[in-house]
Each structure stands twice: as C-alpha cells, then as structure tokens.
Protein backbone atom coordinates (compact mmCIF):
# COMPACT_ATOMS: atom_id res chain seq x y z
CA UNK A 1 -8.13 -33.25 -4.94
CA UNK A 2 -7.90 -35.24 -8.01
CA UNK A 3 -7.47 -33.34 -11.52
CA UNK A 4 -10.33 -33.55 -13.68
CA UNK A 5 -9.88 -34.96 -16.95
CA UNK A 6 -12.62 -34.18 -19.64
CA UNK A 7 -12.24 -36.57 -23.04
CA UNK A 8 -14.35 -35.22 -26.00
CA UNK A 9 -14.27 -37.78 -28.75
CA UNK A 10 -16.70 -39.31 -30.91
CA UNK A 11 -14.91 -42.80 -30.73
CA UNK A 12 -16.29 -44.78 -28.06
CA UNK A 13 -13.83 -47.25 -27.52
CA UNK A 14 -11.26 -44.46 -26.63
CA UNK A 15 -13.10 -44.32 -23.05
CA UNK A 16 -11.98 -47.71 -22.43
CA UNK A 17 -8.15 -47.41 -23.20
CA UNK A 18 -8.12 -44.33 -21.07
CA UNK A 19 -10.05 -45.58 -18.04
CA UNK A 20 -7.70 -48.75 -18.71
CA UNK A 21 -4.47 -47.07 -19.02
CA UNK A 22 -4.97 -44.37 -16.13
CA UNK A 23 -6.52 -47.38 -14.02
CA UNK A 24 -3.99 -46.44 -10.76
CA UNK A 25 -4.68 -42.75 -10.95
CA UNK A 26 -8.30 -43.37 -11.73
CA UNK A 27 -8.31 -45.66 -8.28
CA UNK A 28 -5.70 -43.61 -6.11
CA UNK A 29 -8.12 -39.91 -7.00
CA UNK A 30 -5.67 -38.41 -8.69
CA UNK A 31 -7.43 -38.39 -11.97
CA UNK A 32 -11.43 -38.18 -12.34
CA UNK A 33 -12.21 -38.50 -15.79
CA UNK A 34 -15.58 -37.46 -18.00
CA UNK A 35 -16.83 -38.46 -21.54
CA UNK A 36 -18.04 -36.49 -23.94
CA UNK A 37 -18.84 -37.21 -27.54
CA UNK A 38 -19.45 -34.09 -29.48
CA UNK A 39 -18.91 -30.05 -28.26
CA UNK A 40 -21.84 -29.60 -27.65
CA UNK A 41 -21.94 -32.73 -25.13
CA UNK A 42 -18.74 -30.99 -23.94
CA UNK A 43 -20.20 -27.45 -22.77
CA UNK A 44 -22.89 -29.51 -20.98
CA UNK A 45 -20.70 -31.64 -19.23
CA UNK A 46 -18.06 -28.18 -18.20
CA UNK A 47 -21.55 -26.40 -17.19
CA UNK A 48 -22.24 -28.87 -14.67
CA UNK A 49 -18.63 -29.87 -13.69
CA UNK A 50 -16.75 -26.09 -13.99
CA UNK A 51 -13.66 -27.70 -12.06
CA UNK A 52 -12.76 -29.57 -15.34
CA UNK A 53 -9.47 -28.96 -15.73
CA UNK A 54 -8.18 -30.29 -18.55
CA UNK A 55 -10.22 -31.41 -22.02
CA UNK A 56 -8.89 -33.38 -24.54
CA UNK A 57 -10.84 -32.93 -27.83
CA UNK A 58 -10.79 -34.38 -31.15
CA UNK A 59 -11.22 -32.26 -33.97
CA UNK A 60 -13.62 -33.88 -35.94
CA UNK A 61 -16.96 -34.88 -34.55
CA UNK A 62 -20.18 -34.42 -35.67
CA UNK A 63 -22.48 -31.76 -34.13
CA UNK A 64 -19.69 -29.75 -32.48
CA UNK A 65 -16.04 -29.98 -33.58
CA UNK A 66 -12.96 -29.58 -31.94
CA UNK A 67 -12.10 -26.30 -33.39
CA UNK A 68 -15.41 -24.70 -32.50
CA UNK A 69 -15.39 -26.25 -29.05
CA UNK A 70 -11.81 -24.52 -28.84
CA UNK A 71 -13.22 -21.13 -29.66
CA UNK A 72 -16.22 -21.49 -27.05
CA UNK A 73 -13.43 -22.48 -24.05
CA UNK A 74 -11.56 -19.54 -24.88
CA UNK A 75 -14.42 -17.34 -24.57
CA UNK A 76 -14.89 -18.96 -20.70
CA UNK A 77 -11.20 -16.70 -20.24
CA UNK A 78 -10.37 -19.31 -17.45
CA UNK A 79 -6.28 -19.22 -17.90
CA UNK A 80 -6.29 -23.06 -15.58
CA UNK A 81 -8.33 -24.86 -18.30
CA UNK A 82 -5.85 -26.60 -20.95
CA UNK A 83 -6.92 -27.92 -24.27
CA UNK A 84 -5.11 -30.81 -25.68
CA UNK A 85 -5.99 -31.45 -29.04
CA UNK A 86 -6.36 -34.78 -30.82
CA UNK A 87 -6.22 -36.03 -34.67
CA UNK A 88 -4.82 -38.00 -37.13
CA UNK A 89 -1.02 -37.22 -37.81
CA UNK A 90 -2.20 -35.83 -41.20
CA UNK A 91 -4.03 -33.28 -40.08
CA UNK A 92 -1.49 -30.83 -39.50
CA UNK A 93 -3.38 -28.00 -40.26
CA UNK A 94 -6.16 -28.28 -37.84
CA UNK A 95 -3.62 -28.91 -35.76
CA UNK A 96 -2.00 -25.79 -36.48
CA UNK A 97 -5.03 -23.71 -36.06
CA UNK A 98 -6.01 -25.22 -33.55
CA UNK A 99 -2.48 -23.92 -31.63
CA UNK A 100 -2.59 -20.89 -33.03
CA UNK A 101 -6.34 -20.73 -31.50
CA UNK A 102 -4.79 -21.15 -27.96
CA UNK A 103 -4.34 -24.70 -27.64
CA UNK A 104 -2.31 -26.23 -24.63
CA UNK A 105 -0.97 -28.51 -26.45
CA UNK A 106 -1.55 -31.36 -29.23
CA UNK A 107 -1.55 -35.25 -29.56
CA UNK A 108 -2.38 -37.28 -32.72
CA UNK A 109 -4.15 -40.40 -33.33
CA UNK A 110 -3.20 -43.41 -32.70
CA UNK A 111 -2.85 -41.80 -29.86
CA UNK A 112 1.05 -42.94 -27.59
CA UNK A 113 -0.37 -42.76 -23.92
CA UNK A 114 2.63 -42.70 -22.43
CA UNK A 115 3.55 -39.32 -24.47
CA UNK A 116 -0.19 -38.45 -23.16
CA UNK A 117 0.87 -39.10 -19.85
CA UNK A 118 3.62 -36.49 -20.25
CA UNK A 119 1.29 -34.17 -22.00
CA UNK A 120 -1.28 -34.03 -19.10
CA UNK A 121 1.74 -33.93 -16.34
CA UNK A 122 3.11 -30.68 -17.67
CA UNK A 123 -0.60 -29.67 -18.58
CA UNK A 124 -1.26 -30.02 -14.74
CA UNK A 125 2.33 -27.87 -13.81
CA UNK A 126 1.07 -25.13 -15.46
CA UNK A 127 -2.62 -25.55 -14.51
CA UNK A 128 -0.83 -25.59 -10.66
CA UNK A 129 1.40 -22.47 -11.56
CA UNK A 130 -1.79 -20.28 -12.76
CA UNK A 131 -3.68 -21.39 -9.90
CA UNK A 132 -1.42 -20.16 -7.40
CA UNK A 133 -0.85 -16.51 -9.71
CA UNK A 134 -4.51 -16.60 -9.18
CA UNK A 135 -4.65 -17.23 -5.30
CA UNK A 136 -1.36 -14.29 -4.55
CA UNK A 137 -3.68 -11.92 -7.29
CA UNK A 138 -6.75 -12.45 -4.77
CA UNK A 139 -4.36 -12.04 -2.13
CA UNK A 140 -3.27 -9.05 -3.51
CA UNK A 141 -5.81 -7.58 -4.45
CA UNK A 142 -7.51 -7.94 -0.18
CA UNK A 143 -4.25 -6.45 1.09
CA UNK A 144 -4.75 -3.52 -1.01
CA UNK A 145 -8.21 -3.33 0.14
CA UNK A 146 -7.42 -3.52 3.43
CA UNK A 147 -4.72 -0.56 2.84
CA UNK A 148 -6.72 1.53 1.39
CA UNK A 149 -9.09 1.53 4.44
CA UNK A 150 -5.59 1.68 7.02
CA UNK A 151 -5.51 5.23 4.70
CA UNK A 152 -8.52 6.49 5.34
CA UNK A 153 -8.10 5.27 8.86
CA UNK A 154 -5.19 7.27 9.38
CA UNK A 155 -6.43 9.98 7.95
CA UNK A 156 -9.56 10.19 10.06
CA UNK A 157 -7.70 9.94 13.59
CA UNK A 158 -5.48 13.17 12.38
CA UNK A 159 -7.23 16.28 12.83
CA UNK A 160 -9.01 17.71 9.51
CA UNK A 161 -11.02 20.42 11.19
CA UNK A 162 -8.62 23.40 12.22
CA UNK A 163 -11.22 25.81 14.47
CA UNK A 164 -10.07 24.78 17.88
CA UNK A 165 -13.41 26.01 19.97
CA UNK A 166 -12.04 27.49 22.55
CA UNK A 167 -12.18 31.33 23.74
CA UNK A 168 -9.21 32.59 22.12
CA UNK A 169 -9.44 30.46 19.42
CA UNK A 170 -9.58 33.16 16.90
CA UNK A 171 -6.07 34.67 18.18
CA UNK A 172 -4.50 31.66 16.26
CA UNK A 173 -4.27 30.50 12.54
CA UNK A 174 -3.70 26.65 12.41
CA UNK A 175 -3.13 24.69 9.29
CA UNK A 176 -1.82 21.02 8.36
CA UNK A 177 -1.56 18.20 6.17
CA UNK A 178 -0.04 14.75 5.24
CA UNK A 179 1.02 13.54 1.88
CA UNK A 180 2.06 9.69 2.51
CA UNK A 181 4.62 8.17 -0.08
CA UNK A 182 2.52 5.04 0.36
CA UNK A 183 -0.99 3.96 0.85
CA UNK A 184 -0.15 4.67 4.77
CA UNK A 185 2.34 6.47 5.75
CA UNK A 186 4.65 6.64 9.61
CA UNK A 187 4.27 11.05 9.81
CA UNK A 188 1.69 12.58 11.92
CA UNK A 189 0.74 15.66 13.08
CA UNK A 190 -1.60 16.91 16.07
CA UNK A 191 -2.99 19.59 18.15
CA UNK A 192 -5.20 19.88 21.44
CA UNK A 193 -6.46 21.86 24.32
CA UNK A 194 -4.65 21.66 26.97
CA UNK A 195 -6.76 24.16 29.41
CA UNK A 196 -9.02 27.28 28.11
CA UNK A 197 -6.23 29.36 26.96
CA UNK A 198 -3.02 26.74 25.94
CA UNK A 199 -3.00 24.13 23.27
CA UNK A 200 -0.57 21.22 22.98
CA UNK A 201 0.83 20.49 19.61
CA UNK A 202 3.98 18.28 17.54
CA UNK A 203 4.96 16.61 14.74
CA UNK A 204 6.78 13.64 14.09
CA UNK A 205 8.35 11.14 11.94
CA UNK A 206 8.63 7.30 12.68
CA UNK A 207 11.13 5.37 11.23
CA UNK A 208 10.47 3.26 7.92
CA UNK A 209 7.73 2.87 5.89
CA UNK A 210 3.95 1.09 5.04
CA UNK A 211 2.18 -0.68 7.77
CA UNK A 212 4.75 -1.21 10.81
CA UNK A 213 5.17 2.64 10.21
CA UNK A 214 1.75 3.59 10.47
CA UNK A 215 1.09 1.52 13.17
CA UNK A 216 3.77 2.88 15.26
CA UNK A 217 2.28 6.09 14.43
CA UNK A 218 -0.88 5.45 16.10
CA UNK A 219 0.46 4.31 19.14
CA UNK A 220 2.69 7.25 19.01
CA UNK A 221 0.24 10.14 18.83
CA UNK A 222 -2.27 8.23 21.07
CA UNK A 223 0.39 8.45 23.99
CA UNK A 224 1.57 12.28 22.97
CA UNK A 225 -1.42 13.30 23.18
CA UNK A 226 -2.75 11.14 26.54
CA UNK A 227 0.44 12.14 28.43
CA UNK A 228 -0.28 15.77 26.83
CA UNK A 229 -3.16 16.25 28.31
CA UNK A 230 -2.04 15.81 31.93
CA UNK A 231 -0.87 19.08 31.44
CA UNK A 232 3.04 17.93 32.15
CA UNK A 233 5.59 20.43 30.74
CA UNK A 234 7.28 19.71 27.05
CA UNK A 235 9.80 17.77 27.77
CA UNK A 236 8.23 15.28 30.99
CA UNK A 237 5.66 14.69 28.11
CA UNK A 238 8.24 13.54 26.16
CA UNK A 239 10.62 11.63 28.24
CA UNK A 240 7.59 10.06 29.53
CA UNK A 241 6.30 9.31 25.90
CA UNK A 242 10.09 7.80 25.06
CA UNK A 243 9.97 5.40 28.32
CA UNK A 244 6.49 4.21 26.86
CA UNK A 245 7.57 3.44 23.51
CA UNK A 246 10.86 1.68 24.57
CA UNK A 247 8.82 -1.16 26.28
CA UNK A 248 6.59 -0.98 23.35
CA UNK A 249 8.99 -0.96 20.16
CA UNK A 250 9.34 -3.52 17.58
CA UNK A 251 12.19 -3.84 14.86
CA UNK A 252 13.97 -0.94 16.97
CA UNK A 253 12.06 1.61 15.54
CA UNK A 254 11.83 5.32 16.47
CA UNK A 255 10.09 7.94 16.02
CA UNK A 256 11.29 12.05 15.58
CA UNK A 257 9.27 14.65 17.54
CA UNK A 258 8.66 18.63 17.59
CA UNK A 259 6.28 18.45 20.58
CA UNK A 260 5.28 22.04 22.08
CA UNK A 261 3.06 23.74 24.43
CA UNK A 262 1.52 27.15 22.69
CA UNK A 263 0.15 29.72 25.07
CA UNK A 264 -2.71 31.74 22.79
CA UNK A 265 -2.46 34.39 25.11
CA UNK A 266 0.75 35.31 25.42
CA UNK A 267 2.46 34.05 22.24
CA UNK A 268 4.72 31.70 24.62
CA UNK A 269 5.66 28.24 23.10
CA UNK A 270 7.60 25.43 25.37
CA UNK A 271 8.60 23.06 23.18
CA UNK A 272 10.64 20.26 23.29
CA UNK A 273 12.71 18.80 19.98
CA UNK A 274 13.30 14.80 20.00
CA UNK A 275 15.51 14.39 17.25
CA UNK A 276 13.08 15.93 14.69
CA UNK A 277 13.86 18.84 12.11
CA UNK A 278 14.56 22.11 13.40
CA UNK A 279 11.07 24.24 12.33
CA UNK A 280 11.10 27.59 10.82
CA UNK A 281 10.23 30.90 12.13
CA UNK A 282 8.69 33.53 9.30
CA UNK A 283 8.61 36.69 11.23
CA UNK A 284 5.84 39.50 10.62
CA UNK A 285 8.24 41.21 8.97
CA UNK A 286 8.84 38.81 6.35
CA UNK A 287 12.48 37.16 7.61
CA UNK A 288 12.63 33.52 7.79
CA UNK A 289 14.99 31.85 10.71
CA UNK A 290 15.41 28.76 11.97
CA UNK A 291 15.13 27.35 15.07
CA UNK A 292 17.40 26.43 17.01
CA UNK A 293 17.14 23.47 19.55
CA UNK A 294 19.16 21.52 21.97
CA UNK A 295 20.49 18.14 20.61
CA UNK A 296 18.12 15.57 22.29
CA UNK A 297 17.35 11.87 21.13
CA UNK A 298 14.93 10.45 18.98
CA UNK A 299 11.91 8.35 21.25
CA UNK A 300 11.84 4.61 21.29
CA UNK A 301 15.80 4.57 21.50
CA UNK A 302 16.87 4.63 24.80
CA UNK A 303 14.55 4.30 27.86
CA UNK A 304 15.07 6.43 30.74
CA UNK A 305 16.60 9.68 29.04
CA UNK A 306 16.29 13.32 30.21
CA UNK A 307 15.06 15.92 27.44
CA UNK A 308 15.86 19.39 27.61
CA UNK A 309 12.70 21.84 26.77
CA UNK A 310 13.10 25.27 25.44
CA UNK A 311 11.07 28.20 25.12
CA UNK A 312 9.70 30.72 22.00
CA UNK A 313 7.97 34.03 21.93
CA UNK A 314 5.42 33.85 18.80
CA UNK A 315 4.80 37.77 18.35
CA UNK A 316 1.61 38.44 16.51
CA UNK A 317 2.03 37.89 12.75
CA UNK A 318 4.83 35.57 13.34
CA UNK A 319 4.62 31.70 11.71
CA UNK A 320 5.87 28.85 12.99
CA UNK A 321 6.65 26.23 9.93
CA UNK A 322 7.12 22.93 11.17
CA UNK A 323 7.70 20.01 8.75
CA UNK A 324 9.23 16.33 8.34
CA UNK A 325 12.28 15.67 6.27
CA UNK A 326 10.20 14.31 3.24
CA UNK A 327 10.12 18.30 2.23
CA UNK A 328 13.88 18.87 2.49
CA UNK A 329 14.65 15.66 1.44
CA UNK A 330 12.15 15.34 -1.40
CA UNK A 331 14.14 14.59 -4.74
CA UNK A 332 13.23 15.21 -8.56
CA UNK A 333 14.62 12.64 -11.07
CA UNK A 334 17.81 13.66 -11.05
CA UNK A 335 18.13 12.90 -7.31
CA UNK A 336 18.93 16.23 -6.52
CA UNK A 337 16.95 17.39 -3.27
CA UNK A 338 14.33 20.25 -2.31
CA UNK A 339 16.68 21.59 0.22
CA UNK A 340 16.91 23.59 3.20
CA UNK A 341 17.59 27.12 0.92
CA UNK A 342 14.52 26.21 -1.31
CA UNK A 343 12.37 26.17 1.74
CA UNK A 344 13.45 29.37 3.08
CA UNK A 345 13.30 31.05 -0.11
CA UNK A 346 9.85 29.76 -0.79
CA UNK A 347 8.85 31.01 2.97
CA UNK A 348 10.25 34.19 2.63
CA UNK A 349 7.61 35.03 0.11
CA UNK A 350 5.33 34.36 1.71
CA UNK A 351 5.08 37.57 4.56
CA UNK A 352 1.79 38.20 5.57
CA UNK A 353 -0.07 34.79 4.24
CA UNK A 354 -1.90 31.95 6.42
CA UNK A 355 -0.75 29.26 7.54
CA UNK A 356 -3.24 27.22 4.70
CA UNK A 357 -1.47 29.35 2.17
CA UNK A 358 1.95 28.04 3.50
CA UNK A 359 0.89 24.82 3.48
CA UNK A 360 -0.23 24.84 0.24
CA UNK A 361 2.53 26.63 -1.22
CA UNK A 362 5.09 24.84 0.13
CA UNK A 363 3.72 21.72 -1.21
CA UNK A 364 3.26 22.90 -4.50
CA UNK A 365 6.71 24.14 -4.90
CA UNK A 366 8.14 20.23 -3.71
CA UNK A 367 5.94 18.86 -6.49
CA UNK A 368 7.15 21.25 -8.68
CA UNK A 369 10.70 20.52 -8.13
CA UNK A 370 10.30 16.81 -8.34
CA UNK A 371 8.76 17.09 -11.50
CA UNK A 372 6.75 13.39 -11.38
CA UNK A 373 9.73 11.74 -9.91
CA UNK A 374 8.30 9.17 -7.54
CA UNK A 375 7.80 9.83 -3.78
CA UNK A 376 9.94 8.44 -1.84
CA UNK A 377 9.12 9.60 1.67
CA UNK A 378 6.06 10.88 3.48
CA UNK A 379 5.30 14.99 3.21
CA UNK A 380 4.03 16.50 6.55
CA UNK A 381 3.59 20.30 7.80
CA UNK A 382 2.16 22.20 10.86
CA UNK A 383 1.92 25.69 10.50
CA UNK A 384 1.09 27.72 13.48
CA UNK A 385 0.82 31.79 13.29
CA UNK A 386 -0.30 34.51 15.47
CA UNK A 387 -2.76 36.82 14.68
C-alpha cells in the first residue's frame, strides 16, 4: 500500500509542485497525497483518512497554525504519524519549538524537493520500523495471553482436591503443589485409584523449559496414569510409559519419574525410580532418611529398557517427601544452592506435621533462602504420610 502523504499549507500553488514533482510515485501508488489548508482542515481530513501517515504543515496559516496542529497530533499518541514542518528559513524559532514539540523533522521555504524527498524516505523508515514494534508488541502481547491460559490449563489437569473417596481414604494424608519458574512449567505431579484399597502415584520432571516442556508434560502424565490404571506393577508401567514416549519425543527430550504403587492398607509402596531424585522418608519418630533406589534411566531416552521396581513399608506416622530438583537446586543471589542438608534439616522439624504443613514449609524455607533471586527452575512436591 501506498504511504499517505497529508500537505497542510495555506499556499495553493504548493499542491501543484508536489503532485508535479512526486508525479511517478503519485502514478506507481506509492504515494497518495491530501490537501489541507489550515489545522483545522487538517484534523478533518486525518478524521476521515486515520491511515495518514505523514503531514507536512506550515506554521503559519490562518485559522489553525502549524504549531497548534502539532500539539493536537501529539495528543492522537500514534508513534507512526511524522510531522514535517515547513517555514521560511528565518523562522528558526518556530522551527525550534516546533522540534522541541515532537516534530519528525523540518524543511523551510522555498522548499528543495529533492531534500524533501530524503526527508519523507527516512520519515517512511521509521514510520516502517514503529509499525513492525507495533505488530511483535500485539504479537506479544497474544502469546502471553495464550500462556497465561496454557497456566491455568496445566494447573487444572493436576489434581487440586486431595480427599481421594475411597474407603480407606482417611488412613492417608496427601498433599502437593507446583511452583513453575515460568508461565508453564515441564514438573507434574499425580495420584489415582488404582482398585478400592491401592492408589497409584509419581512425580516427575521433563527436560527444559516453557511450552515444549509443558507439553511433554501432558502427554507424560496422560500415559502414567492410562498405563497406571491397568493395574501393571511399578516398573511394566514404566518401561511401558518409556517405549511410548520414545516414538513420541521431540528435541530428545526426557522426562525424570518417582512412579509408585501405595497400598492404604498395609503401608506397602512398589515404586519404581526413572532417573528422578531420590525422595525422603521422615519417620514417626522424627528421623529423616533417604531413599535409596536402583540406578535406572530417565523415560524418552532409550526405547526398549528394563526398570527395576523396589519396595517400601510406610509405617503409620511415617512421610514420604518426594520432590523435583528445583528444591535442591534452587539458588539465592549468590548462586549458592538450597541443598540436600537444608532439606533434611528443614524435614527433621517437622515430626508429627501433615503432609500440607510439609509442603508449605518446605517451600517457604526455599523462598527464604533465595531471598528474591529469580527462579530458575520449576518447584514440585508430593507428600504422602500414614496415619
């Protein structure tokens, strides 16, 4: 489309020598000029044409002058309209003003059209460069509406109620949450009846960060819990999961995974560990110990692994503290990190509380060490205890 060209000028024949001059971008659309005579002409003539991108104004007309008609343009606060000003070479100081006022630029009377020429080429370059700042602001501005429903997304398909319904529901205390370093984040944690009296569970941890990571979180927990619910033991679930996501991965991601199988009955917990930090154990007795857990692979590495599962006896007032690294790993300004001893200390005060309490603490003790340092990873936790 052809740049719009508005001429505000009380002398008449200057409509000629510009329709004369600009002739071959007049014919070829790359100029489309108007004519104005006064301001107030001017303001009608941008009312009805708002496109106008360019106005070049004397500054002394009768009615409306070229100052004044300045003033009302900058009120408009539309950063892709330029003013060139025009006057007699004496009248530097309404010149001046009138670039102090926010002017584009200036030309003065009788006016060199070739030097106009240049004026209105690097009037239209920066016309061009706002335009597009405009178009990547708009831009911007959808993406980050669109990620800040992805967040709310992700937040809904993780599980904010923590009453499972089931019989022996009320032998178990569960309690969770996710803190994402970005608008969506790549951790996730879940839990599910498996049959009236078992419940499957895990955490995890997928590789990198924003939207590729929370989309490969998704598919992640969709197929942990799916293949969970056939009620296959800990570690089929996961080898089965890992075979899945190998035909499915992009960008050779992975993802870490605590996935387990909690008996409320008996206290029993087969669990398998896919590469994913080792949880904690607070006992009912107020000792904190970590757990220990054969050395398998993360998923979406390798397809067609073997994982080895392991077993745990949850006595009643024991915790299980499961978490992703962005606890242990979470640094203050000084890039010092949380730590593996600050999160035992902080659990071994903790004898006796639930597993919200846990959660919460442990949280607060991470922002309390980072000390508004930015966050650099996503914060998750599971906490299961016994009753």
């Amino acid at each position: 489309m052809g740049v719009k060209i508005l001429s505000v000028d009380d002398e008449t024949d200057l409509e000629l020598l510009l329709t004369q001059y600009f002739r071959r971008k007049i014919r070829k659309g790359e100029y489309e000029f108007f004519f104005a005579h006064n301001g107030l002409e001017a303001l009608q003539v941008l009312l009805k044409n708002p496109d106008i991108a360019i106005i070049l104004s004397d500054i002394n007309m009768p009615e409306m002058d070229g100052l004044t008609l300045l003033t009302k343009i900058n009120e408009m606060r539309n950063p892709s309209l330029k003013c060139i000003m025009v006057s007699a070479y004496g009248d530097m100081d309404n010149i001046r003003q009138a670039m102090n006022n926010g002017a584009f630029d200036f030309a003065t009377k009788p006016i060199d059209l070739d030097d106009l020429q240049l004026t209105i080429d690097k009037a239209i370059e920066q016309i061009e460069y706002v335009r597009n700042a405009q178009k990547e602001h708009s831009q911007l501005i959808d993406i980050q509406s669109d990620l800040t429903v992805a967040r709310e997304i992700q937040h809904a398909i993780l599980p904010r109620s923590f009453k499972l319904g089931m019989d022996d529901a009320d032998m178990v205390d569960i309690y969770a949450s996710m803190l994402a370093a970005k608008d969506v984040g790549g951790d996730f944690y879940d839990f599910f009846p498996i049959d009236d009296h078992r419940i499957g569970f895990t955490i995890a941890d997928v590789s990198g960060k924003g939207v590729p990571a929370a989309i490969f979180m998704a598919v992640s927990r969709t197929l942990i819990k799916a293949t969970g619910l056939r009620d296959l033991p800990s570690n089929e679930c996961i080898r089965t999961v890992n075979d899945m996501l190998c035909g499915e991965s992009v960008d050779s991601m992975f993802v870490t995974v605590f996935y387990g199988i909690y008996d409320l009955k008996t206290g029993v917990i087969d669990y398998t560990n896919a590469g994913h930090n080792p949880p904690y154990i607070l006992h009912a007795d107020g000792s904190v110990e970590m757990l220990q857990s054969a050395c398998n692979l993360v998923l979406g590495a390798i397809e067609g692994l073997s994982f080895q599962q392991e077993s745990l006896q949850l006595n009643p007032g024991d915790t299980l503290i499961m978490y992703t690294d962005g606890v242990t790993e979470a640094e203050n300004i000084d890039h010092a990190q949380f730590g593996e001893s600050r999160t035992e200390a902080t659990l071994a005060e903790l004898k006796g509380a639930s597993s919200k309490q846990i959660v919460d603490t442990l949280n607060a003790k991470v922002k309390e060490f980072v000390d508004g340092a930015p966050q650099s990873d996503d914060i998750t936790q599971l906490v299961i205890r016994r009753k």
